[in-house]
Structures are given as structure tokens and as C-alpha cells.
C-alpha atoms as a PDB file:
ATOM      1  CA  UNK A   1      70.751 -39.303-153.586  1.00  0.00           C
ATOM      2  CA  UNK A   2      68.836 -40.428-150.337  1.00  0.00           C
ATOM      3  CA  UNK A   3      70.786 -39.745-146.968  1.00  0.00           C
ATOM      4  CA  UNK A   4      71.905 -43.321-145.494  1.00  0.00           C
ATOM      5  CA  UNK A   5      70.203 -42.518-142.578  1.00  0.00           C
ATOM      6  CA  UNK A   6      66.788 -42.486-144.688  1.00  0.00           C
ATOM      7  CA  UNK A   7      67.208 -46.022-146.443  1.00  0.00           C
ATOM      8  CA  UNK A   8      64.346 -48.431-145.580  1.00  0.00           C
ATOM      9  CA  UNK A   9      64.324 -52.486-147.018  1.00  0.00           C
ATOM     10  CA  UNK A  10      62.822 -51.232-150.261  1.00  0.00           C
ATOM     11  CA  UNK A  11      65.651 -48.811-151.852  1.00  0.00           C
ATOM     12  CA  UNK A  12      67.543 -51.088-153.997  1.00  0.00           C
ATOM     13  CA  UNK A  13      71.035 -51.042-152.550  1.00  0.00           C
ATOM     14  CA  UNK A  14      69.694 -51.815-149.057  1.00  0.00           C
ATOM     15  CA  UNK A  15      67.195 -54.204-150.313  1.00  0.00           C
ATOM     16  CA  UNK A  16      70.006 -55.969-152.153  1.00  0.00           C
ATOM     17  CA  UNK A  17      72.249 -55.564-148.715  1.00  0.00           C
ATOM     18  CA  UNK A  18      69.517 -57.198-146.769  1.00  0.00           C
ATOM     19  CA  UNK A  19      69.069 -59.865-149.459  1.00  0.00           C
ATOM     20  CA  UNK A  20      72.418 -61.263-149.202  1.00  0.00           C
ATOM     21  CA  UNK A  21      71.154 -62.880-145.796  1.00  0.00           C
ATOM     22  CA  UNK A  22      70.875 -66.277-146.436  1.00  0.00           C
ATOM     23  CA  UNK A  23      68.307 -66.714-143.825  1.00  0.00           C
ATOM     24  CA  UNK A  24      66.555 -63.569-145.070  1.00  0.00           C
ATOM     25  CA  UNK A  25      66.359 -64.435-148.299  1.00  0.00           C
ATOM     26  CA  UNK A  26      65.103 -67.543-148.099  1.00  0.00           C
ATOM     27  CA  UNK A  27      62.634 -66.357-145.857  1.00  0.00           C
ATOM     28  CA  UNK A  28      61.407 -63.988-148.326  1.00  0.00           C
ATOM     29  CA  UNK A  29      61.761 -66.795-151.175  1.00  0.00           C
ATOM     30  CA  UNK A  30      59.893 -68.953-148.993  1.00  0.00           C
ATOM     31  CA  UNK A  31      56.851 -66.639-148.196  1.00  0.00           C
ATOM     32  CA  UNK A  32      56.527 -65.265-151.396  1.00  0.00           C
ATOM     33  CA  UNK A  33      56.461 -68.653-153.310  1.00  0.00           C
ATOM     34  CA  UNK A  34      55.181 -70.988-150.401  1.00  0.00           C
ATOM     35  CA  UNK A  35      58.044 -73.392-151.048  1.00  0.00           C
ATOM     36  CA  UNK A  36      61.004 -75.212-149.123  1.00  0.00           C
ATOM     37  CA  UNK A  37      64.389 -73.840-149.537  1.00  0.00           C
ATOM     38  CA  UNK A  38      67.051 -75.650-148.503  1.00  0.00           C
ATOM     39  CA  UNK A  39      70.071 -73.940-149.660  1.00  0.00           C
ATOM     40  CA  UNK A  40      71.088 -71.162-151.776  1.00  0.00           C
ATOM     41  CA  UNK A  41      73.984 -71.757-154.142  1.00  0.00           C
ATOM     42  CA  UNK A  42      74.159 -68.216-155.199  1.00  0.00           C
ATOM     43  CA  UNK A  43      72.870 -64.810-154.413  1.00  0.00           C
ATOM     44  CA  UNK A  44      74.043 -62.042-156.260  1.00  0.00           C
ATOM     45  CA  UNK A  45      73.175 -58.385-156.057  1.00  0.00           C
ATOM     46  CA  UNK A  46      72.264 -56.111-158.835  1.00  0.00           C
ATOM     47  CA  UNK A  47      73.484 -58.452-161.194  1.00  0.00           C
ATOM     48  CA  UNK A  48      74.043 -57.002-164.412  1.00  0.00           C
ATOM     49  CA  UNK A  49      73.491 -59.859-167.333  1.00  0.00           C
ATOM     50  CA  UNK A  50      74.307 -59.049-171.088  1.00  0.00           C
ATOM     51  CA  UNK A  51      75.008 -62.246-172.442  1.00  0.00           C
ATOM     52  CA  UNK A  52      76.667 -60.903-175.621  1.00  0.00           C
ATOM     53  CA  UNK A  53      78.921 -57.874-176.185  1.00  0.00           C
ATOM     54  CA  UNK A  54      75.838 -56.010-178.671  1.00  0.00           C
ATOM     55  CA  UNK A  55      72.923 -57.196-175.704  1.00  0.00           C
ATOM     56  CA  UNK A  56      71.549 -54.938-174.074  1.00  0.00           C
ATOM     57  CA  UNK A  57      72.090 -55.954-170.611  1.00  0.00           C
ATOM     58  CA  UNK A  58      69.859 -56.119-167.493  1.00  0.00           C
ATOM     59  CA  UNK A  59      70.455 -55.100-164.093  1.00  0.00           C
ATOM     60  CA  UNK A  60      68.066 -57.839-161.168  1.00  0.00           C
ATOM     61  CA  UNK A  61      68.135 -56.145-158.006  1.00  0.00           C
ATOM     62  CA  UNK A  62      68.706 -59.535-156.584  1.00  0.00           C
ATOM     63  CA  UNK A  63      69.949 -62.637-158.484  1.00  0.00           C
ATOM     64  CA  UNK A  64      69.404 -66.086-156.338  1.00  0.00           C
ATOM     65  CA  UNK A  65      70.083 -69.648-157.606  1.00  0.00           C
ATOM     66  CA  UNK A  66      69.436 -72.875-155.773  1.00  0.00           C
ATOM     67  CA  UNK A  67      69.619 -76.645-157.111  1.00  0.00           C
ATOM     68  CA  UNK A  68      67.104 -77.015-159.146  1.00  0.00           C
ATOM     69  CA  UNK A  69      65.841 -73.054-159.552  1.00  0.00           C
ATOM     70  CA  UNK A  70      66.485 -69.265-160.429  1.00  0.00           C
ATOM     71  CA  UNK A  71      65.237 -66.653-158.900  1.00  0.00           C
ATOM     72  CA  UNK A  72      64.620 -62.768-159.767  1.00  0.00           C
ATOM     73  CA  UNK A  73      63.523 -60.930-157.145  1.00  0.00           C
ATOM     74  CA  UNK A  74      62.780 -57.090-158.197  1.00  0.00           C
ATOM     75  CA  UNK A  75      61.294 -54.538-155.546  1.00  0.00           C
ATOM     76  CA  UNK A  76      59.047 -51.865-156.929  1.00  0.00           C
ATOM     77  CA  UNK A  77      58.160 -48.771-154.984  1.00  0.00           C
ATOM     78  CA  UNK A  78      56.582 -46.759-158.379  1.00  0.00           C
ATOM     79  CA  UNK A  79      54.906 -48.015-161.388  1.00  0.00           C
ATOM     80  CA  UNK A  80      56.206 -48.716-164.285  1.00  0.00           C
ATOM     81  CA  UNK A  81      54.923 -48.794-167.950  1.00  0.00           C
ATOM     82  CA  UNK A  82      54.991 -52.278-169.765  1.00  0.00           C
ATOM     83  CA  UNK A  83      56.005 -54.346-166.977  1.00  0.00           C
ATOM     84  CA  UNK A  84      54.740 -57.230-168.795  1.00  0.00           C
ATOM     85  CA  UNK A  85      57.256 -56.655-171.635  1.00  0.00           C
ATOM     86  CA  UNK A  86      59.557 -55.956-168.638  1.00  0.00           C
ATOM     87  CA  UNK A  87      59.584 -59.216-167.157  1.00  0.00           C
ATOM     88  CA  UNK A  88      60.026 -60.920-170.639  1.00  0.00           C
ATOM     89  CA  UNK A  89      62.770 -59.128-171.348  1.00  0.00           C
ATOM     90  CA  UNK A  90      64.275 -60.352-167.503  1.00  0.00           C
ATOM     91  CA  UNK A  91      63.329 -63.945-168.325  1.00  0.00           C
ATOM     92  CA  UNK A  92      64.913 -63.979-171.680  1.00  0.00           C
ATOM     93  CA  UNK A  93      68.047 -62.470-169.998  1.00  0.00           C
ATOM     94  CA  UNK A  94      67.882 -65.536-167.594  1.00  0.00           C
ATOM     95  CA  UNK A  95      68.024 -68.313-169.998  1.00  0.00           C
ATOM     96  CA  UNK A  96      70.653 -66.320-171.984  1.00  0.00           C
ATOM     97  CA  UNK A  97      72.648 -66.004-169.036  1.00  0.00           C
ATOM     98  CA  UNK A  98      71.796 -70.105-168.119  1.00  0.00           C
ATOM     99  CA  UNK A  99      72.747 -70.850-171.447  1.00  0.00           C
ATOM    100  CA  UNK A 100      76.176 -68.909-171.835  1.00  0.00           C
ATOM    101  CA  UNK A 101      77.619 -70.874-168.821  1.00  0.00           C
ATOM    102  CA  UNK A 102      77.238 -74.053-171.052  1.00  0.00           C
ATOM    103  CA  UNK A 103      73.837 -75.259-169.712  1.00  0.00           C
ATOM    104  CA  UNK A 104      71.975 -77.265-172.443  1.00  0.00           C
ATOM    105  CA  UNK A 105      68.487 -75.608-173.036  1.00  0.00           C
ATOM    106  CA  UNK A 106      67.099 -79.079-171.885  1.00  0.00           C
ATOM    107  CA  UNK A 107      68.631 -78.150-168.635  1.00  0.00           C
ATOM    108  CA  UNK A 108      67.336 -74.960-168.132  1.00  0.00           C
ATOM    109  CA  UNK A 109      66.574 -74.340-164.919  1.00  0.00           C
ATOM    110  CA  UNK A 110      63.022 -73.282-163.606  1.00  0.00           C
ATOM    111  CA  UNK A 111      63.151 -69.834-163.292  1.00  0.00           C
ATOM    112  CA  UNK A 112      60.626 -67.351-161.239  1.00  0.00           C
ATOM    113  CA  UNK A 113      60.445 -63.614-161.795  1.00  0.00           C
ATOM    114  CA  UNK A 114      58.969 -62.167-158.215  1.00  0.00           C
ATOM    115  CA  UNK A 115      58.079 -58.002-158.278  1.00  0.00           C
ATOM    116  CA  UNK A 116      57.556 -56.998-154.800  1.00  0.00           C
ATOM    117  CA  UNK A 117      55.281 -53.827-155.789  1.00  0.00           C
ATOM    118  CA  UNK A 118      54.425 -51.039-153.340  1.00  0.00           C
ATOM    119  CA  UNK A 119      51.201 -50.387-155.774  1.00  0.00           C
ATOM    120  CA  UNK A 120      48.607 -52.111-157.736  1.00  0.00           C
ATOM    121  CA  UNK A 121      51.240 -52.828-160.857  1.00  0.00           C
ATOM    122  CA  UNK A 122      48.217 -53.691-163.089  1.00  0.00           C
ATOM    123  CA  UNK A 123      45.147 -51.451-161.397  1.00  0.00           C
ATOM    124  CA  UNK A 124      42.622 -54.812-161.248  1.00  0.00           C
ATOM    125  CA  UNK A 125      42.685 -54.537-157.085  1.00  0.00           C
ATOM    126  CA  UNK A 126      44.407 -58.209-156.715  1.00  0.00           C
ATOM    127  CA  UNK A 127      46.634 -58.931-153.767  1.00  0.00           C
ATOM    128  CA  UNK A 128      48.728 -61.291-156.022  1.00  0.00           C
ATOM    129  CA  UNK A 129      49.047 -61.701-159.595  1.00  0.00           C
ATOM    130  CA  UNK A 130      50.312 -64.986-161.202  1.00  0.00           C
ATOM    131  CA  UNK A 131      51.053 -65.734-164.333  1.00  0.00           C
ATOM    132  CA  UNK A 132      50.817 -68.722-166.620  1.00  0.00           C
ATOM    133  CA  UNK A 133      50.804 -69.872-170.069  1.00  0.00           C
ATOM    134  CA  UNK A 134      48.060 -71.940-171.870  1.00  0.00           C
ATOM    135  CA  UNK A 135      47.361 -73.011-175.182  1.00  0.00           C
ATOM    136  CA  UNK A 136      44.611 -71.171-176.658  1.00  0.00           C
ATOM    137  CA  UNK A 137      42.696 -73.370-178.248  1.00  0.00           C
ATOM    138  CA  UNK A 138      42.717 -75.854-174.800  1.00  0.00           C
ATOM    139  CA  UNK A 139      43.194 -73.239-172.099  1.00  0.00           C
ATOM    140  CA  UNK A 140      42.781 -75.928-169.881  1.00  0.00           C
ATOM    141  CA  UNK A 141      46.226 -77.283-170.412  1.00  0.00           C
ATOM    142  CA  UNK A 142      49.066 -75.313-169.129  1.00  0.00           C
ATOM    143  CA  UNK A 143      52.420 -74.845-171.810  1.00  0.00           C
ATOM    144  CA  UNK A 144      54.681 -75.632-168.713  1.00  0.00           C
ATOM    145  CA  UNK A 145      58.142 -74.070-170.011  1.00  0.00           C
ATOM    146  CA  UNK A 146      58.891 -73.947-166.179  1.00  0.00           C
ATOM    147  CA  UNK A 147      59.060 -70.273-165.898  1.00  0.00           C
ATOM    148  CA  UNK A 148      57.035 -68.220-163.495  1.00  0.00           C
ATOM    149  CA  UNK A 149      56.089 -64.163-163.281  1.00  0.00           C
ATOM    150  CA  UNK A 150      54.613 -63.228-159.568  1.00  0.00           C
ATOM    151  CA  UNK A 151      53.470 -59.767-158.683  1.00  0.00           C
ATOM    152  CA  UNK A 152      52.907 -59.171-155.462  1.00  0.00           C
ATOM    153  CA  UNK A 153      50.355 -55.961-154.340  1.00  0.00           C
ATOM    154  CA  UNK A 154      51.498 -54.816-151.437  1.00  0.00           C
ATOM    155  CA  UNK A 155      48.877 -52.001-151.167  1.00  0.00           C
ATOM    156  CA  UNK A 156      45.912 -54.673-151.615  1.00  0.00           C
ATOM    157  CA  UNK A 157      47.201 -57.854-149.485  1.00  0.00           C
ATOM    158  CA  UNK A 158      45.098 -58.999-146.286  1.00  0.00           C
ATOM    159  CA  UNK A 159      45.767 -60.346-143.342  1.00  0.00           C
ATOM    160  CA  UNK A 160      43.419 -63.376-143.565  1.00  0.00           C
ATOM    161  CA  UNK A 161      44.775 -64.849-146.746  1.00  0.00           C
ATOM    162  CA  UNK A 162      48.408 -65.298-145.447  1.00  0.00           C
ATOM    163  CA  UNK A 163      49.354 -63.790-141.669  1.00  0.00           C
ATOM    164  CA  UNK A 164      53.246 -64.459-142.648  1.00  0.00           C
ATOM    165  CA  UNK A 165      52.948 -62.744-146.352  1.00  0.00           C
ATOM    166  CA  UNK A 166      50.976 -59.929-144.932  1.00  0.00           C
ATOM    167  CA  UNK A 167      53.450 -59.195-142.356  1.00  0.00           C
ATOM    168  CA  UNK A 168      55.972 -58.836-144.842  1.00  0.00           C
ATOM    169  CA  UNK A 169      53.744 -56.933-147.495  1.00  0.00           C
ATOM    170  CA  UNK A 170      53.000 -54.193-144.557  1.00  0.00           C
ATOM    171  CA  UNK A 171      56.546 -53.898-143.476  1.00  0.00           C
ATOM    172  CA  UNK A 172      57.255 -53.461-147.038  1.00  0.00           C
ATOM    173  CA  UNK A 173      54.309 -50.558-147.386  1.00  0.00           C
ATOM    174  CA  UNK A 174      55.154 -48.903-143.707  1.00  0.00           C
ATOM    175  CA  UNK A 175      58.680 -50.059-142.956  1.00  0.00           C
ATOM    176  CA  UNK A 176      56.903 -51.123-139.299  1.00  0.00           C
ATOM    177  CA  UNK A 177      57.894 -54.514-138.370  1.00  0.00           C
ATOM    178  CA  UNK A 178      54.860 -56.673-137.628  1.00  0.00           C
ATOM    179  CA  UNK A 179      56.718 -59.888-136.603  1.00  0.00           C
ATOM    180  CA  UNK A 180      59.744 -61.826-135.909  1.00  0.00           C
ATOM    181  CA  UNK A 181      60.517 -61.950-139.564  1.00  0.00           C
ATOM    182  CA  UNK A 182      60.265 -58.089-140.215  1.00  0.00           C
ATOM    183  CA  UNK A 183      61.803 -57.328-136.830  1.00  0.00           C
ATOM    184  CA  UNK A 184      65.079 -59.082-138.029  1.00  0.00           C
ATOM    185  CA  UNK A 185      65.017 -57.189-141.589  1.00  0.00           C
ATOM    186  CA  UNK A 186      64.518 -53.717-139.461  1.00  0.00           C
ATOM    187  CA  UNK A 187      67.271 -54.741-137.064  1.00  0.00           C
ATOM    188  CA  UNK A 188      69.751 -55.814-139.953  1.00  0.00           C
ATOM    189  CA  UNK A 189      68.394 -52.187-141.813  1.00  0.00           C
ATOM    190  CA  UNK A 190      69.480 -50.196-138.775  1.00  0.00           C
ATOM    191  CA  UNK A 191      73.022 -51.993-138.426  1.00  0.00           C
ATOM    192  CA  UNK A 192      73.731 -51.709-141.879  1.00  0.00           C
ATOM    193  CA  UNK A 193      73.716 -47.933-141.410  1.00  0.00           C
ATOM    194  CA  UNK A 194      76.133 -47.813-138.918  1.00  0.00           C
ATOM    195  CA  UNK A 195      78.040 -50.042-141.126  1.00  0.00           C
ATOM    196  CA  UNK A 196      81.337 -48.493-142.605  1.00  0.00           C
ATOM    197  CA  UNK A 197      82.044 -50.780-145.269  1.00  0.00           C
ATOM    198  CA  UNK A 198      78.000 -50.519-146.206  1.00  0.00           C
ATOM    199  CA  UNK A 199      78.409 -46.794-145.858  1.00  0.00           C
ATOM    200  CA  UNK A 200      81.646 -46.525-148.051  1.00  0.00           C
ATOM    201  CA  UNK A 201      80.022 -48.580-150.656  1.00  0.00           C
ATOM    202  CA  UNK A 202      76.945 -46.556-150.836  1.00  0.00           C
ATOM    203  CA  UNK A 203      78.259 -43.430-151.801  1.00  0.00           C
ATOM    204  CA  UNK A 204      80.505 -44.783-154.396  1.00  0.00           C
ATOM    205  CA  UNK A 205      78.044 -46.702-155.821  1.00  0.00           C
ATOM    206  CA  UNK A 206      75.557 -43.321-156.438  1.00  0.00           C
ATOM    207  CA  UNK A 207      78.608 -41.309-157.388  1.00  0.00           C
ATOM    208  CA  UNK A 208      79.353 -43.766-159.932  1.00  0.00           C
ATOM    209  CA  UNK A 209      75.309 -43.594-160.863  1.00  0.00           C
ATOM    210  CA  UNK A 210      75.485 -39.819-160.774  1.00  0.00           C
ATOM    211  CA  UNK A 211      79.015 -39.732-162.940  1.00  0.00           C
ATOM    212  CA  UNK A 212      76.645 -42.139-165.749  1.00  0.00           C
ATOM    213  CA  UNK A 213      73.666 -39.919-166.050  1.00  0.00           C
ATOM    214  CA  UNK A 214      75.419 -37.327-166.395  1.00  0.00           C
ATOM    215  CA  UNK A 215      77.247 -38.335-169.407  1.00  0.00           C
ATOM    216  CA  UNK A 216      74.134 -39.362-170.596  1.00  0.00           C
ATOM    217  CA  UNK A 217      72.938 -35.850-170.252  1.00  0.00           C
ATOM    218  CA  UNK A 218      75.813 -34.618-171.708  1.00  0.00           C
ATOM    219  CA  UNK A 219      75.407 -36.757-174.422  1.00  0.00           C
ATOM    220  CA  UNK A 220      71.928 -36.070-175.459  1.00  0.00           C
ATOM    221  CA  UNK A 221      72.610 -32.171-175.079  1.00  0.00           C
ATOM    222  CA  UNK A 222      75.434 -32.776-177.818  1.00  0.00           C
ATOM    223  CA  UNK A 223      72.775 -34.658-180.003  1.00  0.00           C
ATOM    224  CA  UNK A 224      70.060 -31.578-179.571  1.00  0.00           C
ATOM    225  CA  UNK A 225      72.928 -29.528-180.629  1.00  0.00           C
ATOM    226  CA  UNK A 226      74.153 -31.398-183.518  1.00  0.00           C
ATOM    227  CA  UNK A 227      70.474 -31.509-184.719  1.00  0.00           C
ATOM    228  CA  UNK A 228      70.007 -28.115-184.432  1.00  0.00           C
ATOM    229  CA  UNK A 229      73.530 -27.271-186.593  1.00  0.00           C
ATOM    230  CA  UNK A 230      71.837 -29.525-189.158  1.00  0.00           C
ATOM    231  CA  UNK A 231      68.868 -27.010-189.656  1.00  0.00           C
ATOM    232  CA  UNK A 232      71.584 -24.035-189.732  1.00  0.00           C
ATOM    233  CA  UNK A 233      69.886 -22.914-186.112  1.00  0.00           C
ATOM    234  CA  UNK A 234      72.127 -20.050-185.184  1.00  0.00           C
ATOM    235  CA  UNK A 235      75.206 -21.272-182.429  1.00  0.00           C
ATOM    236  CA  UNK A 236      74.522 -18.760-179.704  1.00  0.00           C
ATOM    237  CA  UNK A 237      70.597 -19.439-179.987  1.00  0.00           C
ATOM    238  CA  UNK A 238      71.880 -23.435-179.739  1.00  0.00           C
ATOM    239  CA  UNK A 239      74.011 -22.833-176.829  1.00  0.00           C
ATOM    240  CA  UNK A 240      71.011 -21.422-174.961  1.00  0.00           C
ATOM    241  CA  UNK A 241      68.749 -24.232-175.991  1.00  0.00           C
ATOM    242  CA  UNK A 242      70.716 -26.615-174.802  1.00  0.00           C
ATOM    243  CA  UNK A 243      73.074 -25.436-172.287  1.00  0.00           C
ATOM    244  CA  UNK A 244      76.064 -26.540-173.901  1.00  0.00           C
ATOM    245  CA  UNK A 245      79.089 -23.610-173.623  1.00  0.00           C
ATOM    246  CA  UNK A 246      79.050 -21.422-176.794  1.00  0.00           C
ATOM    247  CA  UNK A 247      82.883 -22.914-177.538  1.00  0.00           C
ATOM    248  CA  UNK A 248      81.409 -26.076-177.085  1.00  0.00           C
ATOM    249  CA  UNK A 249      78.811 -24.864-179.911  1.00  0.00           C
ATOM    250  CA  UNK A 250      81.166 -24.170-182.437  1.00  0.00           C
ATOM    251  CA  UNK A 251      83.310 -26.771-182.102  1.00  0.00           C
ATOM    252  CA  UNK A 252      80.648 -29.152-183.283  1.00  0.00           C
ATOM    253  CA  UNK A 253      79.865 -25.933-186.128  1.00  0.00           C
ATOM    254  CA  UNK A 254      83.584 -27.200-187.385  1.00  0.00           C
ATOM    255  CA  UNK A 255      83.747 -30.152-186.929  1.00  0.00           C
ATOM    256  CA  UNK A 256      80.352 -30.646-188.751  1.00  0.00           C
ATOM    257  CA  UNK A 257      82.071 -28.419-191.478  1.00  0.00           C
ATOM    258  CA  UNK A 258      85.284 -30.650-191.795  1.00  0.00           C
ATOM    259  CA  UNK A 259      83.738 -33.688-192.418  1.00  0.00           C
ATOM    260  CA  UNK A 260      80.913 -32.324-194.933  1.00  0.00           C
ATOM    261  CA  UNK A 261      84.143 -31.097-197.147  1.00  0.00           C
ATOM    262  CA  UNK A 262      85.612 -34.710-196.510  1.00  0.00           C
END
């Protein structure tokens, strides 16, 4: 758990604080995309979507809908594997989600998925990497289904291609503010600390993280254990391996034991 008074833009739940700015996220939108906003009907933070009770659900960091458009905007300060598989899995959760409030798919909305990376998420040295989907055998001809994957780099961006992205990329790299824009996201940063409401919400939101992955620990340490019962491993040699409490052991041992006699 990071101390408040260490949060910067790019940790989710101040990232998703910041975002709820109107003016700031637009801003960002606006940058990013190099598009006029002119009003957000929605912005929703860490927005958990599971369309249907046996989905597995997805959690944006921030959630934004205007008119005529959706928008998923995920910050990244470490790599991840599979990305690409990542952000079909987030658009597919979009157009589920879309589609469960009654929306007919002919009036699916066009969608972007924006990462805001603090490294090179695909190691080919771009500032910017945008997606798009052809058909193979005319690759001149875009399939326009009206959805959009952006990846920004901002390890790789320069000043000369965009002053007003670049700004933003560094602040997001060095958490210095280069210019108006980045001066108000510092300023709002800093008061959002002293915030008690922000502050409150915070720590109950990583206890409640800590209280999950712990039972997921938990969880997987009873698993090891029941495994190990399976190939008659002895129970004290299993409560070592796993950490479990010896009574904990062996009352998986008979319970194990009941239901092979049932």
C-alpha cells in the first residue's frame, strides 16, 4: 500500500480521482485523440463491467461516455504480457456493456481504448501506436467497425511532434508539470491529499484490495493442500509446504475422507 502522501497522477485511484474533472478529462481526451469534446455525459471510475452473472468482469480505470462515443482510458506504469489480447477483451466488455442497457448493435457507439504507458508497451521505439483493421486481401481499405486501440509511449514521445501531448507524456514520466495543463493536474494531486473524504476512501478501498488477495491466497494454499492429500503427502509435511495450520491440515484429511466413503 503506497503512503497518500506518495500518490502521483499515475496510481490508479488518484488517476481515477483526477479523472473525474470534467475539464481534466476532457483535456486529456482531447490531447490524446486530437478531437473536440463538448460534453461528457458520464465518467465513471474503475468501472467494473461483467455483463452477465458467469462473465468474467473487467475493471477500466476510467470509464467516459459522451454523445456519440466511449471512452477507456487505462494508465500503465509496468508492462504487461498480451496487451493486445488485453484490449480485446476491454472492447468486447464495452459493447457487452452498450448492449445490456438495450442499445441495438446498429447503435453501438464508437468506442476508443487509450493506454497511457510509462514504457515502450510493444519494444518497436514508437511514440504512439494506433491501431486499425483492414481486409487482407485489400489492405488498402479499412473494416471501419468504429472502434479504436491507442497506445501512447510516454518514454519515446518528443517535443516537436506535439508541444501539448509532450507536456502531458513528461508529466506523466516525471510527475514535473511542464505547463498550464500539468500544473492544474499537480495542483488538484496535492489537494486531493489533504482531502479527507479522498483520504478516507483510499484506505478503505486498499483494505478492501488487501482483504481480496488475501482470500485468494488463502484459497490457493487450501488447493496446494488438497492436492497434496490426494498424493497421500504426509499432513505435517503439507502444513509446512503450504503454511496452512496443521488443524487446518487435517480437517481437509477428513473431510477428504468423508466424502470418498459417501
Amino acid at each position: 500500500m503506497k503512503a497518500i502522501e506518495d500518490l502521483t497522477f499515475t496510481d490508479d485511484f488518484m488517476f481515477g480521482e483526477i479523472m473525474k474533472n470534467e475539464e481534466i478529462c476532457k483535456g486529456v481526451i482531447e490531447r490524446l485523440l486530437h478531437i473536440k469534446v463538448e460534453k461528457l455525459e458520464l465518467i465513471t471510475l474503475q468501472e467494473t463491467i461483467a455483463p452477465y452473472y458467469e462473465t468474467r468482469g473487467v475493471r477500466f480505470d476510467v470509464y467516459v461516455k459522451d454523445s456519440d462515443k466511449v471512452y477507456d482510458i487505462e494508465i500503465q506504469n509496468k508492462k504487461f504480457a498480451e496487451i493486445e489480447k488485453r484490449t480485446r477483451y476491454y472492447q468486447s466488455m464495452i459493447d457487452m456493456d452498450l448492449l445490456a442497457k438495450g442499445a441495438n448493435f446498429k447503435e453501438l457507439k464508437e468506442s476508443y481504448v487509450i493506454f497511457i504507458c510509462k514504457t515502450d508497451p510493444f519494444d518497436l521505439g514508437e511514440p504512439c501506436y494506433i491501431t486499425k483493421t483492414v481486409f487482407e486481401n485489400h489492405p488498402e481499405k479499412e473494416f471501419d467497425d468504429k472502434t479504436h486501440k491507442v497506445f501512447y509511449n510516454a518514454s519515446a514521445y518528443k517535443k516537436e511532434t506535439d508541444p501539448e501531448i509532450y507536456a502531458f507524456l513528461q508529466y506523466i514520466s516525471t510527475n514535473i508539470p511542464e505547463d498550464d495543463f500539468t500544473a492544474g493536474i499537480f495542483e488538484n494531486v496535492e489537494k486531493a491529499k489533504e482531502n479527507e473524504q479522498f483520504r478516507s476512501d483510499y484506505m478503505r478501498c486498499n483494505i478492501h484490495d488487501f482483504d481480496i488477495m488475501e482470500e485468494a491466497k488463502t484459497e490457493a494454499k487450501l488447493e496446494a493442500a488438497r492436492n497434496f492429500l490426494m498424493e497421500n503427502v504426509p499432513e505435517d509435511v503439507i502444513a509446512r509446504c503450504t503454511g496452512l495450520p496443521l488443524e487446518k491440515v487435517q480437517q481437509l484429511a477428513h473431510f477428504a475422507e468423508a466424502q470418498s466413503k459417501d
